[in-house]
Protein backbone atom coordinates (compact mmCIF):
# COMPACT_ATOMS: atom_id res chain seq x y z
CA UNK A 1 13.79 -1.09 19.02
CA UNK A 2 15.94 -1.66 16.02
CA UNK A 3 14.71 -0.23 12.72
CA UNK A 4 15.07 -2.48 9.81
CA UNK A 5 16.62 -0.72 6.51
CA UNK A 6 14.54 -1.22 3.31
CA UNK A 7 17.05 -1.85 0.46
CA UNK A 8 15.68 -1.00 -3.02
CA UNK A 9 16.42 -5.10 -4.18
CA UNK A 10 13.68 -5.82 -1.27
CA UNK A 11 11.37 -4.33 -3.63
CA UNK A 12 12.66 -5.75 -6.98
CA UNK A 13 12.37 -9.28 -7.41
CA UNK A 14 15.33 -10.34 -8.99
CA UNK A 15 15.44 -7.24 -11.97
CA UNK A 16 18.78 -7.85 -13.93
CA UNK A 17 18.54 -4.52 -15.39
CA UNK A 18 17.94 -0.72 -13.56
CA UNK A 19 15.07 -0.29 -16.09
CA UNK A 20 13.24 -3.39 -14.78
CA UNK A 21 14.27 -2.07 -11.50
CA UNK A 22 12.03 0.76 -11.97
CA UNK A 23 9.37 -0.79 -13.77
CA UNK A 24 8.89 -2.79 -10.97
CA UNK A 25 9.05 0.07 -8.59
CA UNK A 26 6.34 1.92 -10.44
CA UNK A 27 4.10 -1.21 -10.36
CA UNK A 28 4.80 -1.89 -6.04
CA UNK A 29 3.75 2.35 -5.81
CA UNK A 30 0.93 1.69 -8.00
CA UNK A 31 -0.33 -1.43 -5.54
CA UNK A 32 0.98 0.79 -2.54
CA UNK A 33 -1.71 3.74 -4.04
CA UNK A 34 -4.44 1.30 -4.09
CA UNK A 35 -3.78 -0.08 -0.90
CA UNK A 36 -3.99 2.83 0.75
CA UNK A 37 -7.50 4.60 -1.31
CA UNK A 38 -8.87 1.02 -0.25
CA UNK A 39 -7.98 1.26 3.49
CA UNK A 40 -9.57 4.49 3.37
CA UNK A 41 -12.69 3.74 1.53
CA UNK A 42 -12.80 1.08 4.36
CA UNK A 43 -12.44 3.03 7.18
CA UNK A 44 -15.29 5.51 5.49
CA UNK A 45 -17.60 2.59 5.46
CA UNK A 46 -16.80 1.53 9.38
CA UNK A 47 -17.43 4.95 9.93
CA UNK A 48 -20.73 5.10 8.47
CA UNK A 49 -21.75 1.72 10.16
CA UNK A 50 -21.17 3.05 13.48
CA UNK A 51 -23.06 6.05 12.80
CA UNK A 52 -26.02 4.15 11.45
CA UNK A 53 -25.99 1.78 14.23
CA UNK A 54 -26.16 4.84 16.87
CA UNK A 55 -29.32 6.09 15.30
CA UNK A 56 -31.30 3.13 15.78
């Protein structure tokens, strides 16, 4: 299996300067952060479910 690299323009957008570079970094870690609390909150509730269902 090849592995893909991840260059840091991937992530970017098009910033023209390194500030906007890492502004825009901070805001895709941000999203990344939220992403992953939600997956977990999700997997919490499946969890639960299943649990809920095999009482009944």
């Amino acid at each position: 299996m090849k592995r893909k690299t991840i260059e840091i323009q991937d992530f970017c957008n098009g910033a023209k300067s390194i500030a906007e570079m890492v502004a825009q970094l901070g805001e895709n870690a941000k999203r990344l952060k939220q992403m992953e609390k939600d997956s977990w909150r999700l997997r919490y509730r499946v969890a639960a479910g299943f649990a809920f269902m095999e009482k009944k």
